[in-house]
N, C-alpha and C. Protein backbone atom coordinates (compact mmCIF):
# COMPACT_ATOMS: atom_id res chain seq x y z
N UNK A 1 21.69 58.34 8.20
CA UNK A 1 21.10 57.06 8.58
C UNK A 1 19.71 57.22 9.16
N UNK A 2 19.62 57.96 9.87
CA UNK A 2 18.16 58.21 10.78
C UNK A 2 17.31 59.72 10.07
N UNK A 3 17.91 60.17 9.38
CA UNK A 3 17.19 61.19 9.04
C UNK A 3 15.99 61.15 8.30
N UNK A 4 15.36 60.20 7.92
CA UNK A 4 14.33 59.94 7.72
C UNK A 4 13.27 59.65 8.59
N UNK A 5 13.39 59.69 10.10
CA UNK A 5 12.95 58.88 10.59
C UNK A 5 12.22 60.66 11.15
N UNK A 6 10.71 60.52 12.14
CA UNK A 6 10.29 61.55 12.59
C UNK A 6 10.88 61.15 14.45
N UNK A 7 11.25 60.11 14.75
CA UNK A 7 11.07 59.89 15.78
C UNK A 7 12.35 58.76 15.92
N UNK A 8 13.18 58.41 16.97
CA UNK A 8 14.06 57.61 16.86
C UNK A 8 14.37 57.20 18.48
N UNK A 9 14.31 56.16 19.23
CA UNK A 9 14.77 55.97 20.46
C UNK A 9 15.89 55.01 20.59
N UNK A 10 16.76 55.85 20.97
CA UNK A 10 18.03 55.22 21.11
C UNK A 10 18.71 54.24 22.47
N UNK A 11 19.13 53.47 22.79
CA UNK A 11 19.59 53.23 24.25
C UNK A 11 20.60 52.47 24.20
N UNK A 12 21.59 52.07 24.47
CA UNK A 12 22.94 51.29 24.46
C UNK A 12 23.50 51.43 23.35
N UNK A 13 23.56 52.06 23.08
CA UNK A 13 24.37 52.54 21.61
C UNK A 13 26.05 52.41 21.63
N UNK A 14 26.55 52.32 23.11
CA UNK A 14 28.40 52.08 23.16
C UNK A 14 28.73 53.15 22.80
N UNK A 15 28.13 54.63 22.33
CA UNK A 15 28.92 55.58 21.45
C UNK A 15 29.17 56.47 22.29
N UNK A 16 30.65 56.99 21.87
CA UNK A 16 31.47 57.81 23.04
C UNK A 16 32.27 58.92 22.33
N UNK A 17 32.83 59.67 23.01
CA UNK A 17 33.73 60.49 22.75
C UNK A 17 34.87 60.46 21.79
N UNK A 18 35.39 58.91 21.90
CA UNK A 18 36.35 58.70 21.01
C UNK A 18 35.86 58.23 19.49
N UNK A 19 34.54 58.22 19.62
CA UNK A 19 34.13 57.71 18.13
C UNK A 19 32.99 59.27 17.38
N UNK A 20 33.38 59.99 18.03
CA UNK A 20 32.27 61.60 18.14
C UNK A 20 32.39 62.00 16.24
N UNK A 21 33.17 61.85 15.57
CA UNK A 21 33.12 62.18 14.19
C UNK A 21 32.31 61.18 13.98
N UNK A 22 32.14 60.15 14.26
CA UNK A 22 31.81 58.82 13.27
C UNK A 22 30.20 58.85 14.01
N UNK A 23 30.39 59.55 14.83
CA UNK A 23 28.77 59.31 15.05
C UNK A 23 27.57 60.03 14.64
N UNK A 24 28.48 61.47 14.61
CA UNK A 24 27.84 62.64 13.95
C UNK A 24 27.65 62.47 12.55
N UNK A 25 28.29 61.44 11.76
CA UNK A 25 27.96 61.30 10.48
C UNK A 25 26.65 60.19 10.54
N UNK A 26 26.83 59.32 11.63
CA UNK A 26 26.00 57.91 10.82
C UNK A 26 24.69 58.74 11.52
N UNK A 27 24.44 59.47 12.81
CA UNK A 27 23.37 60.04 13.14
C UNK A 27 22.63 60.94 12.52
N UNK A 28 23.67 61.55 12.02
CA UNK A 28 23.12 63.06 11.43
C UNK A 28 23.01 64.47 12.36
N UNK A 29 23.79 63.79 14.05
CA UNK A 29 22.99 64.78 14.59
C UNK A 29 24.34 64.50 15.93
N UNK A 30 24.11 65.68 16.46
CA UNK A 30 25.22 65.21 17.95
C UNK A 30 24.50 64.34 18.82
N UNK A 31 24.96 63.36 19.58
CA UNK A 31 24.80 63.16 21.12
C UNK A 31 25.06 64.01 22.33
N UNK A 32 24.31 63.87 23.05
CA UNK A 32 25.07 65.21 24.35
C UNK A 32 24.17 64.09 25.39
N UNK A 33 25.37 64.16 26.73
CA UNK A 33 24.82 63.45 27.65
C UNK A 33 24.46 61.78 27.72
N UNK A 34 25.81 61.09 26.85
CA UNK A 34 25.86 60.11 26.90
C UNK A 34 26.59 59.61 28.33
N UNK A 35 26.11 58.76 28.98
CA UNK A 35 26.83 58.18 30.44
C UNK A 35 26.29 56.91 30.11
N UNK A 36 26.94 55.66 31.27
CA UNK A 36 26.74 54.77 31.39
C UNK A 36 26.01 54.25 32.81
N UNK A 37 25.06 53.09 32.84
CA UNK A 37 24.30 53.28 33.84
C UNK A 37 24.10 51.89 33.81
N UNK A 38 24.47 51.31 35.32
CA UNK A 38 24.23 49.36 35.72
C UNK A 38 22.53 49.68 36.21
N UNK A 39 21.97 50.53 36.62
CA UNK A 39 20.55 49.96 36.10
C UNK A 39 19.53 50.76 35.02
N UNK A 40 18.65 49.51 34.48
CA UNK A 40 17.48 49.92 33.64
C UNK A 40 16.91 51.90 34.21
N UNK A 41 16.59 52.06 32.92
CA UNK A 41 15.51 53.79 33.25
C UNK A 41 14.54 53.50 31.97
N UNK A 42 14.13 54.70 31.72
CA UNK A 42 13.36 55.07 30.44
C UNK A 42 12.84 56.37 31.10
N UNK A 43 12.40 56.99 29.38
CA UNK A 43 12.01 58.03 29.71
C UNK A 43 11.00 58.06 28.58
N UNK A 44 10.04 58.96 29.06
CA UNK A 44 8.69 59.43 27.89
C UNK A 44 8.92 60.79 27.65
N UNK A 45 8.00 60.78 26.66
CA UNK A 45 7.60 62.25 25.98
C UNK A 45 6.37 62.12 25.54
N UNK A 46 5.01 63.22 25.59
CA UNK A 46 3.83 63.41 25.11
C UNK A 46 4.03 64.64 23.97
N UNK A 47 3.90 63.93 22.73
CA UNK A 47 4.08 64.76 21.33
C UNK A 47 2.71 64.84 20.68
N UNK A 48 2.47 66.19 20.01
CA UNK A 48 1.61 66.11 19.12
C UNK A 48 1.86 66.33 17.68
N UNK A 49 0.93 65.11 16.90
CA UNK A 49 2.10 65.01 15.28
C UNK A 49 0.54 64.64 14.16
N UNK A 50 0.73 65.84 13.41
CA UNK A 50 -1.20 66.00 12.91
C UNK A 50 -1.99 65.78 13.44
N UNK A 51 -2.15 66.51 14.44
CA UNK A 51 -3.30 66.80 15.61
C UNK A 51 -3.73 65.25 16.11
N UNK A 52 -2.43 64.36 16.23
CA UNK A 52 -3.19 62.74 17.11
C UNK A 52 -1.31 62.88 17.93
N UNK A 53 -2.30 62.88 19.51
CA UNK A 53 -1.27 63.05 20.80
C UNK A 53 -0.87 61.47 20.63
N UNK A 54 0.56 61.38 20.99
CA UNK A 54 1.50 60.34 20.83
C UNK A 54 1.85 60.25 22.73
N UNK A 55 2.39 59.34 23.13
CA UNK A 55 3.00 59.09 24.60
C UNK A 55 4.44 58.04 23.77
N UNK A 56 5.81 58.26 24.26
CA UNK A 56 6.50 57.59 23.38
C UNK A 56 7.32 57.52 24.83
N UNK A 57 7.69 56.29 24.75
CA UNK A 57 8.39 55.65 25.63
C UNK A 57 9.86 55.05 25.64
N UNK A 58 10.67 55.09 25.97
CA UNK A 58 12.07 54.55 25.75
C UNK A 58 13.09 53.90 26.39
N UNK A 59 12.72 52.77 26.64
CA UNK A 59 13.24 51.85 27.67
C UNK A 59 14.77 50.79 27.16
N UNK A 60 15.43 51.64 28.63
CA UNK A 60 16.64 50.21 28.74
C UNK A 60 16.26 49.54 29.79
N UNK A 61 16.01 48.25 29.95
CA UNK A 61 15.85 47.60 30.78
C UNK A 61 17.58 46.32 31.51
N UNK A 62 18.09 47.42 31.91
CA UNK A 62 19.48 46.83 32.01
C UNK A 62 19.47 45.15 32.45
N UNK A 63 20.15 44.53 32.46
CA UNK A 63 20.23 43.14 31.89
C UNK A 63 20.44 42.35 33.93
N UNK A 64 20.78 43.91 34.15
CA UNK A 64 21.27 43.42 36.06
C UNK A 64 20.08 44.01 36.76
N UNK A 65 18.98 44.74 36.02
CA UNK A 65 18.02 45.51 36.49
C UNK A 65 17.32 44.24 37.48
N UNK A 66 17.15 44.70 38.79
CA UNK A 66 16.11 44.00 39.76
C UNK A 66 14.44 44.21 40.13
N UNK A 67 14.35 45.47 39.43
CA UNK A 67 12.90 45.64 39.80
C UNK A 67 12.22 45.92 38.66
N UNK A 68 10.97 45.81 38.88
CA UNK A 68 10.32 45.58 37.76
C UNK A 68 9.63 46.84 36.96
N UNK A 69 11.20 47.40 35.74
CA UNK A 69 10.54 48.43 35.55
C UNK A 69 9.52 48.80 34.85
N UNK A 70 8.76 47.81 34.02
CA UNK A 70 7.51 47.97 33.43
C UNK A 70 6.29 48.62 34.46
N UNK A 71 6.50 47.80 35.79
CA UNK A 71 5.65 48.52 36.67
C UNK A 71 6.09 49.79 37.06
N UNK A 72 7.08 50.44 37.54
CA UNK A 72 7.94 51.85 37.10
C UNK A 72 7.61 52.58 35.98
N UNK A 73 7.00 52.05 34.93
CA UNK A 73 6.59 52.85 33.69
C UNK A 73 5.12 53.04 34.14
N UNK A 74 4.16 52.08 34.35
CA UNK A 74 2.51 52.15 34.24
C UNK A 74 2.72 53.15 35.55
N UNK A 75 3.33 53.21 36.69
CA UNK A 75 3.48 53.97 37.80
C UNK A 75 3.18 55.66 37.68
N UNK A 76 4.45 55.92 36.67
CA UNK A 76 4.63 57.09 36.28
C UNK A 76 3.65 57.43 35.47
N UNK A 77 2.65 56.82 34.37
CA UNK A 77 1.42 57.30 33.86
C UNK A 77 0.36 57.82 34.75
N UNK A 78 0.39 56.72 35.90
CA UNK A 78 -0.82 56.87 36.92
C UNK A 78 -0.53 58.44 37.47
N UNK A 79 0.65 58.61 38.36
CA UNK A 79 1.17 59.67 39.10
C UNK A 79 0.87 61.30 38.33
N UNK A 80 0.92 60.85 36.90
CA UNK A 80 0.78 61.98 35.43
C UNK A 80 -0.90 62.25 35.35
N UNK A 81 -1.71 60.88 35.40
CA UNK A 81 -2.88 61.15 34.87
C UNK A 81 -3.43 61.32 33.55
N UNK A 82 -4.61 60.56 33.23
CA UNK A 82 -4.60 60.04 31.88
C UNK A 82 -4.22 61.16 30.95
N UNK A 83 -3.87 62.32 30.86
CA UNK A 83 -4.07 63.42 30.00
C UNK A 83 -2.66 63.02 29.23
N UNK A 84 -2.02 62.05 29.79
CA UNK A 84 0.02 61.90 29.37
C UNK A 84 -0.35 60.45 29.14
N UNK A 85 -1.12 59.98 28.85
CA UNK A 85 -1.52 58.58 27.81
C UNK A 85 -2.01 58.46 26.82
N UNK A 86 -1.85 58.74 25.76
CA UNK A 86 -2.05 59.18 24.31
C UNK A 86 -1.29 58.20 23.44
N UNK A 87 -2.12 57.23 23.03
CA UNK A 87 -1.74 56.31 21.74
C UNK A 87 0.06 56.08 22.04
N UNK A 88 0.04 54.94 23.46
CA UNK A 88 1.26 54.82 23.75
C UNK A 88 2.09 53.71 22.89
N UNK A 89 3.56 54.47 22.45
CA UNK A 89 4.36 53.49 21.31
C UNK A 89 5.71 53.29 22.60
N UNK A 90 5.59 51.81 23.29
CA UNK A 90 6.60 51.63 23.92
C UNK A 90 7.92 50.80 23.98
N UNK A 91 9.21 51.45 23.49
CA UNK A 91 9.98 50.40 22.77
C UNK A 91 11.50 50.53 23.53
N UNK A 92 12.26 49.93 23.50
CA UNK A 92 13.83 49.60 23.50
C UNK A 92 13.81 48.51 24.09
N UNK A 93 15.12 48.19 24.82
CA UNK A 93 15.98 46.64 24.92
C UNK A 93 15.60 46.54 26.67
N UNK A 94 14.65 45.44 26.22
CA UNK A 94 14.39 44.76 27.61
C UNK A 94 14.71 43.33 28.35
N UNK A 95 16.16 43.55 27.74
CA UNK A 95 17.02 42.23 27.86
C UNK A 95 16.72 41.21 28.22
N UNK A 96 15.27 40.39 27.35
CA UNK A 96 14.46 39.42 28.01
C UNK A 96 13.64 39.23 26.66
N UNK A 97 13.55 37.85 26.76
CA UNK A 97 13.14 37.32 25.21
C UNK A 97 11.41 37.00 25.95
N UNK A 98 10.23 37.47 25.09
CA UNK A 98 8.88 37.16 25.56
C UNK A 98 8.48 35.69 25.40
N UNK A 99 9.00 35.08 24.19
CA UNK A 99 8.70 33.57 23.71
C UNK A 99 10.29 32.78 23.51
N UNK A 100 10.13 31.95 25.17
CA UNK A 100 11.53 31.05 24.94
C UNK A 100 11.72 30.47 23.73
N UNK A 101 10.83 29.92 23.05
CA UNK A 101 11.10 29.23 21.86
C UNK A 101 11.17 29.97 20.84
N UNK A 102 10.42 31.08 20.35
CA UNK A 102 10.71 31.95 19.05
C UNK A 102 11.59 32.78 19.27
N UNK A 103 12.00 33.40 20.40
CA UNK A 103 12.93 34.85 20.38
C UNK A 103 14.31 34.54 20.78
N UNK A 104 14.71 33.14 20.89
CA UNK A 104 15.90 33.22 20.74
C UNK A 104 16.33 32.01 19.91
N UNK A 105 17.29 31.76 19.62
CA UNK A 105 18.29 30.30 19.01
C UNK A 105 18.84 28.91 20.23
N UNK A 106 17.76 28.85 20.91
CA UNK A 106 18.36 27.75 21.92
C UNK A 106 17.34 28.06 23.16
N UNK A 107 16.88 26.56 23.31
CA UNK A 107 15.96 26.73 24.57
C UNK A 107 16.13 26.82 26.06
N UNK A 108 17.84 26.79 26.37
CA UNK A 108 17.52 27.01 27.62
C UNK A 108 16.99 28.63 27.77
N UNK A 109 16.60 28.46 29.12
CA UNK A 109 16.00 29.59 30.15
C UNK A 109 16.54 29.78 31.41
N UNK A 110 17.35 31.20 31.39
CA UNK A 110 17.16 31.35 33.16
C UNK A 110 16.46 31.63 34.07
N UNK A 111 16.83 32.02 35.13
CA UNK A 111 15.57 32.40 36.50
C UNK A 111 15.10 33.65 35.77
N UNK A 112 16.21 34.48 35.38
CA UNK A 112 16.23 36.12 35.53
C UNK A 112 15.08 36.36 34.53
N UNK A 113 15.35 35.40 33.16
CA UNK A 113 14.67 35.50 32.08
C UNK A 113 12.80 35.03 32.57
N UNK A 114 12.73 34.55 33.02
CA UNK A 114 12.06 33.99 33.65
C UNK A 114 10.96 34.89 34.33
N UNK A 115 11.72 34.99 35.41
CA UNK A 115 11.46 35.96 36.06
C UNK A 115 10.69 37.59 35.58
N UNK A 116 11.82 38.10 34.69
CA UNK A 116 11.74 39.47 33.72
C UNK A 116 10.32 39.36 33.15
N UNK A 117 10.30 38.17 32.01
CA UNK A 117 9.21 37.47 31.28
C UNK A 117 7.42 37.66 31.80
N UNK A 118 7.65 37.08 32.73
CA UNK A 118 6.41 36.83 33.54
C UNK A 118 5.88 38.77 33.70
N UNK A 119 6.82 39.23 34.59
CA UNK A 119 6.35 40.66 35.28
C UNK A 119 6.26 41.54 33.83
N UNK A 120 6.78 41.51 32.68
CA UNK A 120 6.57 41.88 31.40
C UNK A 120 5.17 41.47 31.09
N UNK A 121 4.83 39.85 30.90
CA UNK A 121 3.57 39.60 30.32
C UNK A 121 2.29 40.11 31.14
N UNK A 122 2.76 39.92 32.41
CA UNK A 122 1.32 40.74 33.43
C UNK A 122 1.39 41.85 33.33
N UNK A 123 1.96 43.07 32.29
CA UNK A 123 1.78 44.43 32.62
C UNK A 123 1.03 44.60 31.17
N UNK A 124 1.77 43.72 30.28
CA UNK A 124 1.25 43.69 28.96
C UNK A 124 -0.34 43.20 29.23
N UNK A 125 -0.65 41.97 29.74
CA UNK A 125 -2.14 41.74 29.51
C UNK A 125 -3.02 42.85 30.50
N UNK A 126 -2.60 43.00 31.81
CA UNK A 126 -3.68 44.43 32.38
C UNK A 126 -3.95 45.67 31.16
N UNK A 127 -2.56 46.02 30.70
CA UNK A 127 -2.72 47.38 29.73
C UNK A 127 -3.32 46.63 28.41
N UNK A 128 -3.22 45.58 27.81
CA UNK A 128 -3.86 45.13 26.89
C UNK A 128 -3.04 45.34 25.29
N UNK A 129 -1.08 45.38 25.99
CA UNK A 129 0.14 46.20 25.00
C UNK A 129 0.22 44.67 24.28
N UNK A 130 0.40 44.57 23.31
CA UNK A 130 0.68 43.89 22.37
C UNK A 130 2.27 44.44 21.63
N UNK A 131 2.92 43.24 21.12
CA UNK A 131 4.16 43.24 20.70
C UNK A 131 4.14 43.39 19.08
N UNK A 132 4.16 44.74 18.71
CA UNK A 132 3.97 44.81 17.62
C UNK A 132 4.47 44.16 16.69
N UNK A 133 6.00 43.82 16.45
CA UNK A 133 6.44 42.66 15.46
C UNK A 133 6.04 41.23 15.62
N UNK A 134 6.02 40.79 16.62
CA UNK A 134 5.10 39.84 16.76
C UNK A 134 4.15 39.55 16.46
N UNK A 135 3.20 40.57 16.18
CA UNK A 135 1.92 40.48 15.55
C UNK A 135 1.95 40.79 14.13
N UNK A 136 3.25 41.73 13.83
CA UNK A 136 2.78 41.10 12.02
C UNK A 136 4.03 40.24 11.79
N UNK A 137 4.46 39.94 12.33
CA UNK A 137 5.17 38.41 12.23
C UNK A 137 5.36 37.56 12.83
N UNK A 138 4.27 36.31 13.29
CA UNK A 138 3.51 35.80 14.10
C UNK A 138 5.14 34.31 14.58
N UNK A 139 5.09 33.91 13.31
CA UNK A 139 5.61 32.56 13.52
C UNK A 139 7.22 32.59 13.09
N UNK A 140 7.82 33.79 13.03
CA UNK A 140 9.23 34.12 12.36
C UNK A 140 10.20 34.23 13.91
N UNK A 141 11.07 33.60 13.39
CA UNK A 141 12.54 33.81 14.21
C UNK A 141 13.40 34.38 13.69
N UNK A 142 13.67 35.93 13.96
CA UNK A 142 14.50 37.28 13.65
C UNK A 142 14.73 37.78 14.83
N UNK A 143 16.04 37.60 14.96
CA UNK A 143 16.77 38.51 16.97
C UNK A 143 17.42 39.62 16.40
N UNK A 144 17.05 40.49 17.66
CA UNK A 144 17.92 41.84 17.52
C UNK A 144 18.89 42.16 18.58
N UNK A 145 19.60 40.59 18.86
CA UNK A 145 20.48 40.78 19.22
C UNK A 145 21.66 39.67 19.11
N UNK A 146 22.40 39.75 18.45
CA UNK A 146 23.53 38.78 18.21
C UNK A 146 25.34 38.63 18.39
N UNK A 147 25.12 39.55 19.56
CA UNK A 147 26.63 39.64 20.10
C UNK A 147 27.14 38.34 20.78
N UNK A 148 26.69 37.90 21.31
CA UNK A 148 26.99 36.20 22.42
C UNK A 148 25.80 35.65 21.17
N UNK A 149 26.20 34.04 21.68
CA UNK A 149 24.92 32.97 21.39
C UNK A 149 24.70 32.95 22.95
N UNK A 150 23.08 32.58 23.18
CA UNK A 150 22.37 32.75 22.02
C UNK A 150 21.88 33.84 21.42
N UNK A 151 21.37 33.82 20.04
CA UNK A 151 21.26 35.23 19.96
C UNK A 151 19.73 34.73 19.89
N UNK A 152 18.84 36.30 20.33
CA UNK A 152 17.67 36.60 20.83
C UNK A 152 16.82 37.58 20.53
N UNK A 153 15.45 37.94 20.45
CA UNK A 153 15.14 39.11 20.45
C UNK A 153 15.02 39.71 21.44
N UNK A 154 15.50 40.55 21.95
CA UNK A 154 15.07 41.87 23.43
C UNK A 154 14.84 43.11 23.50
N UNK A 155 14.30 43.46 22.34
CA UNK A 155 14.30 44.42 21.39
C UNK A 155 12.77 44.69 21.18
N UNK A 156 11.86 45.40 21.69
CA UNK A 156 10.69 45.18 21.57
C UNK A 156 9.91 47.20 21.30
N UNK A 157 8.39 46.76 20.55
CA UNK A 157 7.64 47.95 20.24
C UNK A 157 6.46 47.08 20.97
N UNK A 158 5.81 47.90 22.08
CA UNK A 158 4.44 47.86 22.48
C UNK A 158 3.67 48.73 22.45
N UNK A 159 2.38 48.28 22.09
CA UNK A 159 1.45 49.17 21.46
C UNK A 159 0.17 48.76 21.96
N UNK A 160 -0.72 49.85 22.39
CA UNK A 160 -2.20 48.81 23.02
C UNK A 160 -3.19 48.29 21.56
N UNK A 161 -3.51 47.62 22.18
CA UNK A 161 -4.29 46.64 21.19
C UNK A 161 -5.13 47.42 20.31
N UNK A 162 -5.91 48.11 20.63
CA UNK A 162 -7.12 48.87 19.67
C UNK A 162 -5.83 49.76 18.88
N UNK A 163 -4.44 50.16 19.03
CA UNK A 163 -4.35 51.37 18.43
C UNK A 163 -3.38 50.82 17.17
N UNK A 164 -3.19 48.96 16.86
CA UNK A 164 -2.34 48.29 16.58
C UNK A 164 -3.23 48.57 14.60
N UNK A 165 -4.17 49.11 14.46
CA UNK A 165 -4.80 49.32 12.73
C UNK A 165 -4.14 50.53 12.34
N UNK A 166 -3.41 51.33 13.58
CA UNK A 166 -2.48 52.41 12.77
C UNK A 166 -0.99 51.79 11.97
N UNK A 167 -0.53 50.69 12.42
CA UNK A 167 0.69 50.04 12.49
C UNK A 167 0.33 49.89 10.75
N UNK A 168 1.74 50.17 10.51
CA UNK A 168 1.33 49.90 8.16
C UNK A 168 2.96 48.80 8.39
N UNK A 169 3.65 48.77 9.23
CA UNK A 169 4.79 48.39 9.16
C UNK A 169 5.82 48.21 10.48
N UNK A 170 6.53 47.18 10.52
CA UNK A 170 7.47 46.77 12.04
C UNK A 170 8.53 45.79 11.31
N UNK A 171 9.39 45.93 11.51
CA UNK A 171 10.26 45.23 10.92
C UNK A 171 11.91 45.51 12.01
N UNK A 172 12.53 44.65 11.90
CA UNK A 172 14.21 44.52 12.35
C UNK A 172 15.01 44.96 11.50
N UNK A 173 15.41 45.65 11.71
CA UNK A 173 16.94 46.17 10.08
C UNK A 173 17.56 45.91 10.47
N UNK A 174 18.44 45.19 10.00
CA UNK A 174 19.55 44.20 9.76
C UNK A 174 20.82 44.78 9.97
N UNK A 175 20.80 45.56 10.71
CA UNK A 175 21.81 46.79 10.19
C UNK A 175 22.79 47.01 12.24
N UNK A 176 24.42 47.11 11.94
CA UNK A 176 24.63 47.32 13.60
C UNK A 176 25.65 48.07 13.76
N UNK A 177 25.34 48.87 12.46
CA UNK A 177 26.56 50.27 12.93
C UNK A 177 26.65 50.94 14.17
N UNK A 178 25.45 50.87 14.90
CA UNK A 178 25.88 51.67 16.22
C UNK A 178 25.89 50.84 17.21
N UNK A 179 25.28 49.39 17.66
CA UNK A 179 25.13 49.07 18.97
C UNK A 179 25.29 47.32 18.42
N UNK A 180 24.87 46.70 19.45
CA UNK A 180 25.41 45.14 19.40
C UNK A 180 23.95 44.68 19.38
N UNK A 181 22.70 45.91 19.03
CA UNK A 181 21.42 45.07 18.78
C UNK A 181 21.07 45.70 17.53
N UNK A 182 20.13 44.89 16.56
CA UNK A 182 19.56 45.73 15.13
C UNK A 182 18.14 46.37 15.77
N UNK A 183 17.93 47.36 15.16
CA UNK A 183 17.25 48.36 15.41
C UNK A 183 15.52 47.85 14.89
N UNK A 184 14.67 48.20 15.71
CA UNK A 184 13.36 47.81 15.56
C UNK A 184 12.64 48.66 14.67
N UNK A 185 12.20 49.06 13.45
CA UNK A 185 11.53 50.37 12.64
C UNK A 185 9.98 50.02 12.88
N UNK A 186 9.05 50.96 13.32
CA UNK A 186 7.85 51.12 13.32
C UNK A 186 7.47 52.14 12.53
N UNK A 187 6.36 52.06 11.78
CA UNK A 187 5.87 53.14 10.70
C UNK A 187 4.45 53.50 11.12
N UNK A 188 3.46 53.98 11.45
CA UNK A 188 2.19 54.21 11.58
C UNK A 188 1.97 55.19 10.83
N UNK A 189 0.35 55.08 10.71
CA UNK A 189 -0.45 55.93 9.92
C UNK A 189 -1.15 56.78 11.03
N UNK A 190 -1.06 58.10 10.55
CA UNK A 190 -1.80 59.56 11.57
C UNK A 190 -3.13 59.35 11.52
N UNK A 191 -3.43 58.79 12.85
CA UNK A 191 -5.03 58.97 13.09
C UNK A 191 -5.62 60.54 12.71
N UNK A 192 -6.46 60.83 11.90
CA UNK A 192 -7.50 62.08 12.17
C UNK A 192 -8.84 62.05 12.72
């Protein structure tokens, strides 16, 4: 399933011990160090992939999470120093739809959403991160997540603005063999 892929970030996947054959097939690959966790983390990595440095990011933003871990992410760049900011691709489930009206199937709104929303869009406009499917699919309603109604997108790729002419492709696959959200695919082209 993923073996095509150079790069893959995984997070709520539900996959456990009792399903360990079935995962090793649809992955291609083992899990080690799956646990469960009531709040949001992420973690980065600084890769180099045809000589253009990558910063790749991988966020659960748990759904009970209270603080605002986007600022927890720009934190940890600062503390690193620009040398660990390299053409940052920042993606997983930030259990929070950016546009009440396009990213989900029904307009109410809660506080939390609300709330989440806002401290998301002020980290996005200082860094200048843009929502990559969003931007090549401006006016479309596609959620990557449809376990409860409503269903929603919370499922997000951010990317800073100048580095968004590498992007050839962003799309949702339709697809929920492993988790209760469809998976976000980003494709870029290797800066030289």
């Amino acid at each position: 399933m993923f073996r095509n892929y150079d790069i893959v970030l995984l997070q709520e996947t539900h996959l456990g011990k009792k399903n360990e054959n079935e995962n090793e097939k649809k992955l291609g690959t083992k899990l080690e160090g799956e646990k469960e966790s009531a709040s949001g983390d992420y973690a980065w990595v600084c890769v180099e992939i045809d000589n253009q440095k990558y910063t790749f990011v991988s966020v659960y933003y748990h759904s009970k999470e209270s603080s605002n871990l986007m600022l927890r992410i720009v934190c940890s760049f600062l503390t690193q120093g620009s040398a660990f900011f390299h053409m940052p691709v920042i993606g997983g489930d930030f259990n929070t739809t950016l546009d009440y009206i396009l990213d989900k199937d029904s307009t109410k709104d809660s506080a939390v959403h609300k709330t989440r929303r806002k401290s998301i869009l002020e980290i996005m406009k200082i860094l200048d991160l843009q929502d990559v499917w969003r931007e090549k699919h401006p006016h479309e309603k596609v959620y990557t997540y449809s376990c409860k109604t409503p269903m929603s997108r919370l499922d997000y790729v951010f990317m800073l603005e100048k580095d968004l002419p590498c992007v050839q492709n962003c799309d949702i696959w339709q697809d929920k063999e492993l988790s209760d959200h469809y998976p976000v695919r980003l494709t870029l082209t290797m800066k030289h």
